[in-house]
N, C-alpha and C. Protein backbone atom coordinates (compact mmCIF):
# COMPACT_ATOMS: atom_id res chain seq x y z
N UNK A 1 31.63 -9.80 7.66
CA UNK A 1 30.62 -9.92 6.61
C UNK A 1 30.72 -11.30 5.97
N UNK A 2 29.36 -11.54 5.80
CA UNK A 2 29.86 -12.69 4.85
C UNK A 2 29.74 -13.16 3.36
N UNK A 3 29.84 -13.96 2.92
CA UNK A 3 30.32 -13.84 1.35
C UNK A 3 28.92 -13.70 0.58
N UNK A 4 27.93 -14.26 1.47
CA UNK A 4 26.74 -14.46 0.79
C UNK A 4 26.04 -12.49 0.35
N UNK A 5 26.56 -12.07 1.70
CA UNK A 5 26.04 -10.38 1.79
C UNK A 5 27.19 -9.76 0.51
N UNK A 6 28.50 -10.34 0.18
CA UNK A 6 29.25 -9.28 -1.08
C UNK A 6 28.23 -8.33 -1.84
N UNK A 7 27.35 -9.20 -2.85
CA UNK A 7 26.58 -8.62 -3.94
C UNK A 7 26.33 -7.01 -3.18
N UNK A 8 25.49 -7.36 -1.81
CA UNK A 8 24.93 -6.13 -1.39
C UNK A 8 25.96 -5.08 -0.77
N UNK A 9 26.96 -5.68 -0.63
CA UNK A 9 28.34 -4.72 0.41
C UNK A 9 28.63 -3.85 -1.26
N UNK A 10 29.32 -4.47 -2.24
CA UNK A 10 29.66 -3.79 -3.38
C UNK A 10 28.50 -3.08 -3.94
N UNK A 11 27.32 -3.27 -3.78
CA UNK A 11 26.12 -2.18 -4.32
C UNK A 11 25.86 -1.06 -3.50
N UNK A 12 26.44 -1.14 -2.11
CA UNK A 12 25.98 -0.04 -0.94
C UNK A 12 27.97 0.37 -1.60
N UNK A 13 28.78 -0.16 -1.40
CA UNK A 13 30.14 0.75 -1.80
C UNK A 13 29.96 1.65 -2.93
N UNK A 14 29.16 0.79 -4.20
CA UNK A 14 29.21 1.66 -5.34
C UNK A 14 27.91 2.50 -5.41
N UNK A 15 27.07 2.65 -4.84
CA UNK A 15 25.71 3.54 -4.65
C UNK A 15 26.37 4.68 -3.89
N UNK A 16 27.24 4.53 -2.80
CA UNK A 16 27.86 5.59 -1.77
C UNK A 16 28.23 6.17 -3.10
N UNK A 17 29.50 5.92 -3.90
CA UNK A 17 30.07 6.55 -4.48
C UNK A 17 29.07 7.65 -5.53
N UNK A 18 27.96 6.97 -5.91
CA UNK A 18 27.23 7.88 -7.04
C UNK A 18 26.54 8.87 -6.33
N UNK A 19 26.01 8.55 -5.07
CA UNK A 19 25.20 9.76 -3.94
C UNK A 19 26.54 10.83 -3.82
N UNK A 20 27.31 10.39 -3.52
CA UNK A 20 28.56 11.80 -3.26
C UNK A 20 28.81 12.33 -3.91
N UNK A 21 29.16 11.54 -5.13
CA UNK A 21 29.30 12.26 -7.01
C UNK A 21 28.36 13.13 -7.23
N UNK A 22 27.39 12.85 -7.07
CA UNK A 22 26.24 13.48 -8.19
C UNK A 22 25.73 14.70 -7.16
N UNK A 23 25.33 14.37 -5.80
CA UNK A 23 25.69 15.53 -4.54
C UNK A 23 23.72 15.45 -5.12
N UNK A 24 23.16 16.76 -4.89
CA UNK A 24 21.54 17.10 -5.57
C UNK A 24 21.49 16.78 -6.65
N UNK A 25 22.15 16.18 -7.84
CA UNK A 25 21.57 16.04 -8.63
C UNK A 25 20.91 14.48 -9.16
N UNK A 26 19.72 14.79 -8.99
CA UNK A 26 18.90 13.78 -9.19
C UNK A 26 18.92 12.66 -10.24
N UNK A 27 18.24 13.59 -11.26
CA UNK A 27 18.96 12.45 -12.71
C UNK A 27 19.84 11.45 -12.36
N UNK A 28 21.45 12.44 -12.56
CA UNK A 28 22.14 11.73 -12.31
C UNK A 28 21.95 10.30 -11.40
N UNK A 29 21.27 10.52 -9.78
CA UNK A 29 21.48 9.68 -8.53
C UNK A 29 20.52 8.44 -9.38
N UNK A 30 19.11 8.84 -9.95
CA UNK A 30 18.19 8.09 -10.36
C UNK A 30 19.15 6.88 -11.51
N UNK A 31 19.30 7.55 -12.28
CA UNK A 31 19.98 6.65 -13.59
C UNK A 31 21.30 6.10 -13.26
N UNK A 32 22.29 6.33 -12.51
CA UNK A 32 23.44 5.62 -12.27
C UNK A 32 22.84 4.70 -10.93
N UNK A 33 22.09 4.90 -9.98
CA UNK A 33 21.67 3.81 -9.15
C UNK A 33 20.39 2.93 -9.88
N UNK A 34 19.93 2.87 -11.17
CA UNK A 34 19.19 2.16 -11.11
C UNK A 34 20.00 1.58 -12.11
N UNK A 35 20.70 1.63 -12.58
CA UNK A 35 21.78 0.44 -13.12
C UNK A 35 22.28 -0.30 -12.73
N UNK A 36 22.87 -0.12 -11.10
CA UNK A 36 23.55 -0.28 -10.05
C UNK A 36 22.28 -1.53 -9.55
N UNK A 37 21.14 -0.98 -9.13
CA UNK A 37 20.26 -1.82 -8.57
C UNK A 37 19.97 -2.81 -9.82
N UNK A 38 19.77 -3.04 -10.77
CA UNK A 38 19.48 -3.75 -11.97
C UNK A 38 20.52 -5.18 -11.78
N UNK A 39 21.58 -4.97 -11.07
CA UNK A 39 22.65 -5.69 -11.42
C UNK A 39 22.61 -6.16 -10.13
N UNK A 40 22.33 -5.77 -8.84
CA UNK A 40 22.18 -6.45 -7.53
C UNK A 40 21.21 -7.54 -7.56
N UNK A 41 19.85 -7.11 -8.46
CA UNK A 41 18.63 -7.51 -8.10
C UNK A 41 18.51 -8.87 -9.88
N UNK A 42 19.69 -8.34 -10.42
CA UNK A 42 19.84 -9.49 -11.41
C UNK A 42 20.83 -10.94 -11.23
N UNK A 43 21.10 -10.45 -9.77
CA UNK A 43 22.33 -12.10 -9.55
C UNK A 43 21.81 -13.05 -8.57
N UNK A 44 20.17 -12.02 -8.27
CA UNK A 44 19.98 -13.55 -7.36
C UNK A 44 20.06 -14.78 -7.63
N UNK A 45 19.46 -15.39 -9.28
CA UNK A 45 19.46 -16.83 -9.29
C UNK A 45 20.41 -17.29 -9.08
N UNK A 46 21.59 -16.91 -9.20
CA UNK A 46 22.95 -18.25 -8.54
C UNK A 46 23.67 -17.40 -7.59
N UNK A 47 23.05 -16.60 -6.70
CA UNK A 47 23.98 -16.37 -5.47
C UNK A 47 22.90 -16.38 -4.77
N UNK A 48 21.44 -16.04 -4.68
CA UNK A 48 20.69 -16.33 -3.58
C UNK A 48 21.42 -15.12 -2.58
N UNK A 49 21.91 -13.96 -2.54
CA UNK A 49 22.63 -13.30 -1.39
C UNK A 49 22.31 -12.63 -0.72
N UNK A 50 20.33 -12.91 -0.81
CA UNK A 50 19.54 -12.23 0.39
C UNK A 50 19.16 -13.26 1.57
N UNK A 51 19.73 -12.45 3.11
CA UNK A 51 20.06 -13.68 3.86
C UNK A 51 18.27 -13.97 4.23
N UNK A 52 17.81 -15.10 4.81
CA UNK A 52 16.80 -15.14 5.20
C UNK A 52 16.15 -14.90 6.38
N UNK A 53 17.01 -14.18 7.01
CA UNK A 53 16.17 -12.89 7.96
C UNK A 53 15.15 -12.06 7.40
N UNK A 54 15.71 -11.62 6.17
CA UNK A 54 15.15 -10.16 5.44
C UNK A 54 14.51 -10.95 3.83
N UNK A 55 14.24 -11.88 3.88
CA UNK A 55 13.26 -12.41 3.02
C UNK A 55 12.30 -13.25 3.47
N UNK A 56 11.63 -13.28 4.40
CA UNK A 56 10.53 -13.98 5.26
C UNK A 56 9.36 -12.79 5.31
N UNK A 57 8.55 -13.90 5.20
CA UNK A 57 7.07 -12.69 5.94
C UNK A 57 7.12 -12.09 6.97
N UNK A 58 6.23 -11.09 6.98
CA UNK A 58 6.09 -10.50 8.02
C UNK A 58 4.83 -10.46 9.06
N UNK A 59 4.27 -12.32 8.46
CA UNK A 59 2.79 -12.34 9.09
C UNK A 59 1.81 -11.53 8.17
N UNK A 60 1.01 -10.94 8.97
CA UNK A 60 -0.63 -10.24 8.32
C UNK A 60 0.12 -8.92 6.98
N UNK A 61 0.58 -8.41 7.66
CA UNK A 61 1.67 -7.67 6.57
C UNK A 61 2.75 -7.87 5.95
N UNK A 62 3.01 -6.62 4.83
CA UNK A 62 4.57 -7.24 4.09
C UNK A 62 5.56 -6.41 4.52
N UNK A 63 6.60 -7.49 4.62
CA UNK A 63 7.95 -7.13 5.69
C UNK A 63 8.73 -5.82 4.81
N UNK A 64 9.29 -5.04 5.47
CA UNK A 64 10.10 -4.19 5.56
C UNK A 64 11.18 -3.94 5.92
N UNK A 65 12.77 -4.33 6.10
CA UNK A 65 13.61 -4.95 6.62
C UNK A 65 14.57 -3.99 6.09
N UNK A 66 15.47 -2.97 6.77
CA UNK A 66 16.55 -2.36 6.68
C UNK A 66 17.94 -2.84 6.51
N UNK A 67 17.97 -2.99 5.16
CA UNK A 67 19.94 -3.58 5.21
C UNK A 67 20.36 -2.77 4.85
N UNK A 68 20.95 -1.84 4.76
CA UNK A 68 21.59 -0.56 4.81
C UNK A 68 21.26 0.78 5.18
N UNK A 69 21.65 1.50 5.95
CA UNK A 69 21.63 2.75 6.08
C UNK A 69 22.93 3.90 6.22
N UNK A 70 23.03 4.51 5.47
CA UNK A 70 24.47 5.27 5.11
C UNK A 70 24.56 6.08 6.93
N UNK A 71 25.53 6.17 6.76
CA UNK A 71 26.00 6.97 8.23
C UNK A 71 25.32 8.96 8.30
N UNK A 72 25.53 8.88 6.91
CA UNK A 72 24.97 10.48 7.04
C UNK A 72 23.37 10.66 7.05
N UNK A 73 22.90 9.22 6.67
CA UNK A 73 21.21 9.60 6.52
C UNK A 73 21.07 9.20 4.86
N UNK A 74 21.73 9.43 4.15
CA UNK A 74 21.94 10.11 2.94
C UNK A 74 21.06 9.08 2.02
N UNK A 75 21.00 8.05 2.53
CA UNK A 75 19.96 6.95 1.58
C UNK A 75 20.06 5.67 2.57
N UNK A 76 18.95 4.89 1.94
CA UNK A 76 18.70 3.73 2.73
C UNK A 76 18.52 2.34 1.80
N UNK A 77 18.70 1.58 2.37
CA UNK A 77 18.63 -0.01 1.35
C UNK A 77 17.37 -0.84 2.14
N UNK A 78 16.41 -1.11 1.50
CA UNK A 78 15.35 -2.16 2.52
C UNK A 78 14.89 -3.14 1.60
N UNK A 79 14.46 -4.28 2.21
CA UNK A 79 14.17 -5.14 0.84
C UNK A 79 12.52 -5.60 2.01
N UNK A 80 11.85 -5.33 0.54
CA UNK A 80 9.92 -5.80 1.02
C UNK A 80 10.16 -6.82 0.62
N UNK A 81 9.08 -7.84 1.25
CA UNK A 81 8.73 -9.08 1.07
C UNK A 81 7.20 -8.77 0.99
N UNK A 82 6.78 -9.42 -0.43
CA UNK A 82 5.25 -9.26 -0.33
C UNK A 82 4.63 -10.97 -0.02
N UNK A 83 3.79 -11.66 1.20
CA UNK A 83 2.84 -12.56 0.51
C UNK A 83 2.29 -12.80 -0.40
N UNK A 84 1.60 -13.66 -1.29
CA UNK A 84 0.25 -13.54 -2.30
C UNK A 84 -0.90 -12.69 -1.75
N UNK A 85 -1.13 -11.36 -2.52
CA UNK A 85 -2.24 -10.44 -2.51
C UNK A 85 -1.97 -9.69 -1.41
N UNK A 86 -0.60 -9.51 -0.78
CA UNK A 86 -0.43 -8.07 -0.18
C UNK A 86 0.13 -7.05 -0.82
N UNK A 87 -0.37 -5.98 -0.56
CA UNK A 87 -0.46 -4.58 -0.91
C UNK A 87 -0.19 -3.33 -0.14
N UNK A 88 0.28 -1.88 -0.66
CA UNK A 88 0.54 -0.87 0.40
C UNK A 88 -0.68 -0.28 0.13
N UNK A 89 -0.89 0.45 0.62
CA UNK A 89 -1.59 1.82 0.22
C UNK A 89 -1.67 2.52 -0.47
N UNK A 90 -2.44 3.64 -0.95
CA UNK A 90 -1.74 4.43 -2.02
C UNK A 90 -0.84 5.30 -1.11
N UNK A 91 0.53 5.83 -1.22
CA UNK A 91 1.16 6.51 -0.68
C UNK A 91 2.65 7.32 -1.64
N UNK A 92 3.00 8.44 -0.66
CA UNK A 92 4.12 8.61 -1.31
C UNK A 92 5.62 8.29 -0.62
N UNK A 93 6.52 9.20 -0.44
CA UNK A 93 8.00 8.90 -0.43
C UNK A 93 8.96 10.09 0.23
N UNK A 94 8.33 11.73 -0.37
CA UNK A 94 9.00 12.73 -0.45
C UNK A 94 10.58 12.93 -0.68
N UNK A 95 11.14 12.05 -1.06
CA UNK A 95 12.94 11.63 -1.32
C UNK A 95 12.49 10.62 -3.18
N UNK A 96 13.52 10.81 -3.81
CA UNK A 96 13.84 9.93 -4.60
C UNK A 96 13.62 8.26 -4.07
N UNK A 97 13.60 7.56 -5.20
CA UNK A 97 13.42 6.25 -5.02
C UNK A 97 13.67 5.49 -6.16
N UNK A 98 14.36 4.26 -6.11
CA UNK A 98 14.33 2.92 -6.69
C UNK A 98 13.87 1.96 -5.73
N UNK A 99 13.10 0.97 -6.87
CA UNK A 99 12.16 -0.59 -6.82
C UNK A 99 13.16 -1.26 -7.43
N UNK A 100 13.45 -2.14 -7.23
CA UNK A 100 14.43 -3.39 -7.95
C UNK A 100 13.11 -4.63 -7.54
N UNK A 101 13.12 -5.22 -8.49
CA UNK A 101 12.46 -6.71 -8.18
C UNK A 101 13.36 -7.69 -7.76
N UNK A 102 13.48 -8.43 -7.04
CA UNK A 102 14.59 -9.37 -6.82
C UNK A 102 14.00 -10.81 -6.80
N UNK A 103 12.65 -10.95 -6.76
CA UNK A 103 12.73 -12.34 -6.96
C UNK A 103 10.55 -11.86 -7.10
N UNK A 104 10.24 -13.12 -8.33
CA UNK A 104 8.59 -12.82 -8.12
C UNK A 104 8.23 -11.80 -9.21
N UNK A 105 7.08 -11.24 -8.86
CA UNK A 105 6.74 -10.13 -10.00
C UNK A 105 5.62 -9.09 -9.02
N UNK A 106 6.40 -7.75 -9.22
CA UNK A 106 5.28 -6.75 -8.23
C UNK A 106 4.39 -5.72 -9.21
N UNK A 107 3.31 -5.63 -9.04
CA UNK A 107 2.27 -4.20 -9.30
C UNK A 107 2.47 -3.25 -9.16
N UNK A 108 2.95 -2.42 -9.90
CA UNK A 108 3.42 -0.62 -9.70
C UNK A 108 2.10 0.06 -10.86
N UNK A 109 1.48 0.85 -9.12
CA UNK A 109 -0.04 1.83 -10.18
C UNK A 109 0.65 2.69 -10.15
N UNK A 110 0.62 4.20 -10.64
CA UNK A 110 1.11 5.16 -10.31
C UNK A 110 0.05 5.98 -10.49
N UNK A 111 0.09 7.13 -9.44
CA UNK A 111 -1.08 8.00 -9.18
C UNK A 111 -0.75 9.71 -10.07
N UNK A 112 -1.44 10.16 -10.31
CA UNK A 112 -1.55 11.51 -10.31
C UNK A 112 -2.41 12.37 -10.11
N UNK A 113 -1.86 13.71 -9.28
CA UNK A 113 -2.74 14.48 -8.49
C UNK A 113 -3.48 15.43 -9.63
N UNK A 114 -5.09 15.50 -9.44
CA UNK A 114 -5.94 16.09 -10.70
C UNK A 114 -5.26 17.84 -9.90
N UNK A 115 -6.46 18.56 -10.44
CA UNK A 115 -6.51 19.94 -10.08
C UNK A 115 -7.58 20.22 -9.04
N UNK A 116 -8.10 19.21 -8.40
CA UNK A 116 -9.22 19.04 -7.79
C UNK A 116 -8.62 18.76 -6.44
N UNK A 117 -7.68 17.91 -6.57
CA UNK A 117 -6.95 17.45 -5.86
C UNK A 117 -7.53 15.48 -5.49
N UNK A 118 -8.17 15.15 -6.30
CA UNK A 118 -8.44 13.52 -6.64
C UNK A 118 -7.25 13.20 -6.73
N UNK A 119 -6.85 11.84 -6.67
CA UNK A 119 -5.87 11.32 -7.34
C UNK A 119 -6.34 10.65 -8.49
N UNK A 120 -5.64 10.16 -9.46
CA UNK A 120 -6.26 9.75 -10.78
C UNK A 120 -5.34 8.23 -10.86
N UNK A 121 -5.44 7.25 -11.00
CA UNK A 121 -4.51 5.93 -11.51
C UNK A 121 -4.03 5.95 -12.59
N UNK A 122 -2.94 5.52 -13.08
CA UNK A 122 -2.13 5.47 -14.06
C UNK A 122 -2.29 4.17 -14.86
N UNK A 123 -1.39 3.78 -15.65
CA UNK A 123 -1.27 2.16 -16.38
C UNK A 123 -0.93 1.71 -15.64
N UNK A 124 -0.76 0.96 -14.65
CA UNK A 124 -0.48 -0.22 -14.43
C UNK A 124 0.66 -1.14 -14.73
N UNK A 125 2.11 -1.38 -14.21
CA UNK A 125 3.21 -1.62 -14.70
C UNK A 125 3.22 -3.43 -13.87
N UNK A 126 3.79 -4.08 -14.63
CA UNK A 126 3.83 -5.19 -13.72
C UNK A 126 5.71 -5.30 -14.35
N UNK A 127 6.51 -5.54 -13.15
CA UNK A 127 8.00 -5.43 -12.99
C UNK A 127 8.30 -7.06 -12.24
N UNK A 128 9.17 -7.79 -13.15
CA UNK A 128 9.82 -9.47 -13.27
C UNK A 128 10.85 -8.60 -12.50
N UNK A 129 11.33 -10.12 -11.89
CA UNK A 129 12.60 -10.30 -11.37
C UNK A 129 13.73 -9.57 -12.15
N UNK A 130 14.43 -8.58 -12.01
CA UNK A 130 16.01 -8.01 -12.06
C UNK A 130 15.65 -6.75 -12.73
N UNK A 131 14.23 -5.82 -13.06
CA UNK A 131 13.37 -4.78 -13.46
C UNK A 131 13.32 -3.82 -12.57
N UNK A 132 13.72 -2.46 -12.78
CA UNK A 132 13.74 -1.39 -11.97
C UNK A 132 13.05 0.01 -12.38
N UNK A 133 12.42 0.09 -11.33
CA UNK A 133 11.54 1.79 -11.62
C UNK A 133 11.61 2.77 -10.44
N UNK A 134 11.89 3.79 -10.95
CA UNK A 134 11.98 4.86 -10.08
C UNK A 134 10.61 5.56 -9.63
N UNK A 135 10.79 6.53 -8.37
CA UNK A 135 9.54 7.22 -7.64
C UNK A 135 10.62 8.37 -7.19
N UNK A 136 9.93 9.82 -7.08
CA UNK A 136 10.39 10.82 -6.38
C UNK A 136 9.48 12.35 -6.98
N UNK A 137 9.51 12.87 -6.05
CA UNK A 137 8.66 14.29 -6.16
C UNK A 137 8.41 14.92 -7.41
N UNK A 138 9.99 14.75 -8.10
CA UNK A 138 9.77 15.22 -9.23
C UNK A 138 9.50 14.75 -10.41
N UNK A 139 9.92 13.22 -10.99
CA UNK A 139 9.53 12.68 -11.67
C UNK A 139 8.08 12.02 -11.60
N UNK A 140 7.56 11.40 -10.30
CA UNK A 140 6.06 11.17 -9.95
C UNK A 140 6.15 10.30 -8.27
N UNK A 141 5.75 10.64 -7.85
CA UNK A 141 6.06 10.24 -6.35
C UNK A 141 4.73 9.33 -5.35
N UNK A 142 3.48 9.07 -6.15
CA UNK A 142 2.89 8.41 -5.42
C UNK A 142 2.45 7.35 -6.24
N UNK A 143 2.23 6.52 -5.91
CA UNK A 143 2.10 4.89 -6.01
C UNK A 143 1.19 3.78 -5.26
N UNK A 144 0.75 2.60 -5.57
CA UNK A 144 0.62 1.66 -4.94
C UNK A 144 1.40 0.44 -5.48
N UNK A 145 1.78 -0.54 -4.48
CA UNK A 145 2.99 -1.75 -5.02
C UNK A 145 1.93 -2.93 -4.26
N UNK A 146 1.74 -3.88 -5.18
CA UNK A 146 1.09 -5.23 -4.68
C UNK A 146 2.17 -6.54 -5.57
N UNK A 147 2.09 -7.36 -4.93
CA UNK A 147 2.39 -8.68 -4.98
C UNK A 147 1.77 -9.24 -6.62
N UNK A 148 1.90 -8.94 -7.95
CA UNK A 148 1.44 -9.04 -8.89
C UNK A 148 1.49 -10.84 -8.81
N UNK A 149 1.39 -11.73 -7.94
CA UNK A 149 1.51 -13.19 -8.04
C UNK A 149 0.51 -13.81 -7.18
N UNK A 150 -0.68 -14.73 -7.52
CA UNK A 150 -1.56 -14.79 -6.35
C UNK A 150 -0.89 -16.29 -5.49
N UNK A 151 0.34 -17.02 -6.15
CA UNK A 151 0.68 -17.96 -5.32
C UNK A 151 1.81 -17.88 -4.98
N UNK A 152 2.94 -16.86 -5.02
CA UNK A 152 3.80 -17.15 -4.64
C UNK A 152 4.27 -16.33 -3.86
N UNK A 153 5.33 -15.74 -2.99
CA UNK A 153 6.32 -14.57 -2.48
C UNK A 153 6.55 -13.65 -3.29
N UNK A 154 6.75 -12.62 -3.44
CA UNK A 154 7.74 -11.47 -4.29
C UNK A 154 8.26 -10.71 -3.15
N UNK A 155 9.98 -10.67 -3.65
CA UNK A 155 10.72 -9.60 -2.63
C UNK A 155 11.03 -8.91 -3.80
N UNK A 156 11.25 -7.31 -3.22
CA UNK A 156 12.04 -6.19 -4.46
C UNK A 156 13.13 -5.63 -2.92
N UNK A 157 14.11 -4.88 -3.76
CA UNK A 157 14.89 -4.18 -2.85
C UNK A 157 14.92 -2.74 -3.45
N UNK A 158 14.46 -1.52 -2.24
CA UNK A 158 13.94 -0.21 -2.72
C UNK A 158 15.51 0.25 -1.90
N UNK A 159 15.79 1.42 -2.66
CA UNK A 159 16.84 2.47 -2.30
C UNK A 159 16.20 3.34 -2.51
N UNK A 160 16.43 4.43 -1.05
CA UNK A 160 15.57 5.81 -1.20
C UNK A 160 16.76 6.49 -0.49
N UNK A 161 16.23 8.20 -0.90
CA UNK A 161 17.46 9.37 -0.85
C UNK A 161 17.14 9.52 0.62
N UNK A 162 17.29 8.62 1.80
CA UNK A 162 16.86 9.56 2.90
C UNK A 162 17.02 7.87 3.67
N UNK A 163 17.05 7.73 4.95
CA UNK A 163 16.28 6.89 6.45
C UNK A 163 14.89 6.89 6.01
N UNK A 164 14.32 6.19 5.16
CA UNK A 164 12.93 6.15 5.14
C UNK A 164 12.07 5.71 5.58
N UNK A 165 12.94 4.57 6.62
CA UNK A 165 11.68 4.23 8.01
C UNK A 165 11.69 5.38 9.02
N UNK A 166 12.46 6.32 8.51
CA UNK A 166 12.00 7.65 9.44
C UNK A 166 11.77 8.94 8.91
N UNK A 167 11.24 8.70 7.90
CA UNK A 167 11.00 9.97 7.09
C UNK A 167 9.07 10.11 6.99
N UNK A 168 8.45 11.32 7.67
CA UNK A 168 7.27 11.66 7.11
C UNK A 168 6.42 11.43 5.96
N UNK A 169 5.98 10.45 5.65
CA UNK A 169 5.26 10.68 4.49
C UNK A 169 4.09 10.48 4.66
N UNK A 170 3.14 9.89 3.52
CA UNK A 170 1.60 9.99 3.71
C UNK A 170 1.36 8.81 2.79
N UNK A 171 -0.49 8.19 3.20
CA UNK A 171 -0.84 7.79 2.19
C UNK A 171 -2.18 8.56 2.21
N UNK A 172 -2.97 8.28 0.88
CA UNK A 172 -3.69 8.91 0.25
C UNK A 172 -5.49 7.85 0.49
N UNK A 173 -6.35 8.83 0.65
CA UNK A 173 -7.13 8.27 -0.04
C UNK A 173 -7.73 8.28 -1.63
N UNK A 174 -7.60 7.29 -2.56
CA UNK A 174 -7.60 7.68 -3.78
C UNK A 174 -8.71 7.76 -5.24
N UNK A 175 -9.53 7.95 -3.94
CA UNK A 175 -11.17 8.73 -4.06
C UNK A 175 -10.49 10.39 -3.84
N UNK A 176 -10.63 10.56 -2.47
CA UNK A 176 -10.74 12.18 -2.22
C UNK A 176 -9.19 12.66 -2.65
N UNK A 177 -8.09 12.22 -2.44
CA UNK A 177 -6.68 12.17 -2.23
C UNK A 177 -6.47 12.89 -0.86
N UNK A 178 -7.07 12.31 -0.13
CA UNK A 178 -6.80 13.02 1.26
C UNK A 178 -5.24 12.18 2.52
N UNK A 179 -5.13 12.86 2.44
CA UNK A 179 -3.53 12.41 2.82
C UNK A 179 -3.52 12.64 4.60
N UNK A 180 -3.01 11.16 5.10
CA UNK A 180 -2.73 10.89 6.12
C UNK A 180 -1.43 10.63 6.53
N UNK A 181 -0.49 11.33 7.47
CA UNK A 181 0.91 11.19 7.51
C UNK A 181 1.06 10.31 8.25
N UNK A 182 2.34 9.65 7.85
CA UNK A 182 2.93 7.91 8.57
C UNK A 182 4.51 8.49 8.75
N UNK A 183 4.76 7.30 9.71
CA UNK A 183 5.93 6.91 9.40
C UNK A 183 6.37 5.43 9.54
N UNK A 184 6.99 5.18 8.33
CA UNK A 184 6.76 3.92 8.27
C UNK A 184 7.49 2.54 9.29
N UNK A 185 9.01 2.93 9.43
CA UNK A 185 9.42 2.11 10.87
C UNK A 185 10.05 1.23 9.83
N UNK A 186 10.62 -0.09 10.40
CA UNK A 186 10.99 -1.03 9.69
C UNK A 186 10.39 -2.63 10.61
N UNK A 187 10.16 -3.31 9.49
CA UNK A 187 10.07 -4.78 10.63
C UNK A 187 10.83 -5.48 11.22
N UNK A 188 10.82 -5.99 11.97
CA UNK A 188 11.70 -6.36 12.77
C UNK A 188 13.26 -7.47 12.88
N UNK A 189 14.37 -6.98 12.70
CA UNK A 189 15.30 -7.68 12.55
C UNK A 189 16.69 -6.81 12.20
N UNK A 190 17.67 -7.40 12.51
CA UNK A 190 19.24 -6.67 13.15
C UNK A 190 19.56 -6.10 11.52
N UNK A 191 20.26 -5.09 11.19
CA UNK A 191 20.78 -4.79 10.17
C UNK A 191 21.92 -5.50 10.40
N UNK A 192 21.92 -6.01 8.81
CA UNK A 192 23.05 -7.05 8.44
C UNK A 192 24.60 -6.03 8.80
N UNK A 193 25.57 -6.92 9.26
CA UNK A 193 26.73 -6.54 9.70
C UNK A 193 27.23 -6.36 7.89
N UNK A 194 27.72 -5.21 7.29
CA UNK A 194 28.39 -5.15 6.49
C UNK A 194 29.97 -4.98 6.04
N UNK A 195 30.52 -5.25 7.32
CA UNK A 195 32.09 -4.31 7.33
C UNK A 195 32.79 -5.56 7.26
C-alpha cells in the first residue's frame, strides 16, 4: 500500500470495525460512519490521497470507481467523479448509504413517494467539500446527485451497506415514479491494493 492510500486504509479499518459492532443496527452504522467519512473526505486539501485512477472522468458519464469492498459483501467504498452538469437519475439504493464530498460541491434532491405512487422532490441540498448525508430505505432512499458546479470536477466518496455495483436497484421516472431495475457495475479500473 502506499502512503498516499493510509487516509483510506484507516477509514476502511475503522468503518470494518463499526459494521461488526453495530451488526443491523442502522443508526448506529449511519452516525458512527458518517463521522468516520467526514474526516476521510475532510483531509484532502493537504494529503490529496485519492490516487488518480479513481478521480478522472469517465468520458460522456460520471465515473464510478470501487476502492473498497469488504470480503463478506458487507459494504462497499466508491468514489464518483462528476464533470460540469453531470447527473444520475432519479434512483434508489435498497442498503444504507453515505455521500461524503471530497472535493467540489454536489446536488442532493431527495424524492418522496406520494400515495399515488408519483414521486414528489424535496429541498434541494447543495453539500461543500468534507459534508456528509445519508440515504437508505428507512430514513429516505431515493435521490438525484448532480455536479452542483458548472465549471469545475466534483468527486464525493459514497459507502453503502452492501457490493453496490452489484446490488439491484432502480431508477424512477419522476413524473409517473415508474421504476426501472439496474445494476449499476463500476467504471473501469483495478481496486486499489490496500494491504
Amino acid at each position: 500500500m502506499s502512503d498516499q492510500l493510509a487516509p483510506l486504509k484507516h477509514f476502511v479499518t475503522d468503518m470494518s470495525a463499526v459494521v461488526a459492532r453495530a451488526g443491523t443496527d442502522e443508526a448506529i452504522i449511519l452516525e458512527e460512519g458518517a463521522a468516520l467519512l467526514g474526516q476521510l473526505v475532510g483531509r484532502d486539501a493537504g494529503e490529496n490521497w485519492l490516487p488518480e485512477p479513481y478521480a478522472g472522468a469517465a468520458g460522456d458519464s460520471y465515473g464510478q470507481y470501487l476502492l473498497y469492498r469488504a470480503p463478506d459483501g458487507g459494504f462497499s467504498v466508491v468514489s464518483f467523479v462528476w464533470a460540469p452538469g453531470q447527473s444520475t437519475p432519479v434512483h434508489d439504493h435498497t442498503v444504507w448509504g453515505l455521500v461524503g464530498v471530497l472535493r467540489g460541491q454536489e446536488r442532493n434532491v431527495p424524492y418522496e413517494r406520494a400515495d399515488d405512487g408519483r414521486l414528489t422532490a424535496g429541498a434541494p441540498e447543495i453539500l461543500s467539500a468534507g459534508e456528509v448525508c445519508a440515504v437508505s430505505p428507512t430514513i429516505g432512499d431515493i435521490h438525484q446527485v448532480s455536479n452542483a458546479l458548472t465549471d469545475e470536477t466534483s468527486i464525493s466518496i459514497h459507502v453503502y451497506g452492501a457490493d453496490i455495483g452489484e446490488v439491484k436497484r432502480h431508477t424512477f421516472d419522476p413524473k409517473t415514479g415508474a421504476a426501472t431495475t439496474f445494476v449499476s457495475g463500476y467504471s473501469d479500473a483495478p481496486i486499489p491494493d490496500l494491504s
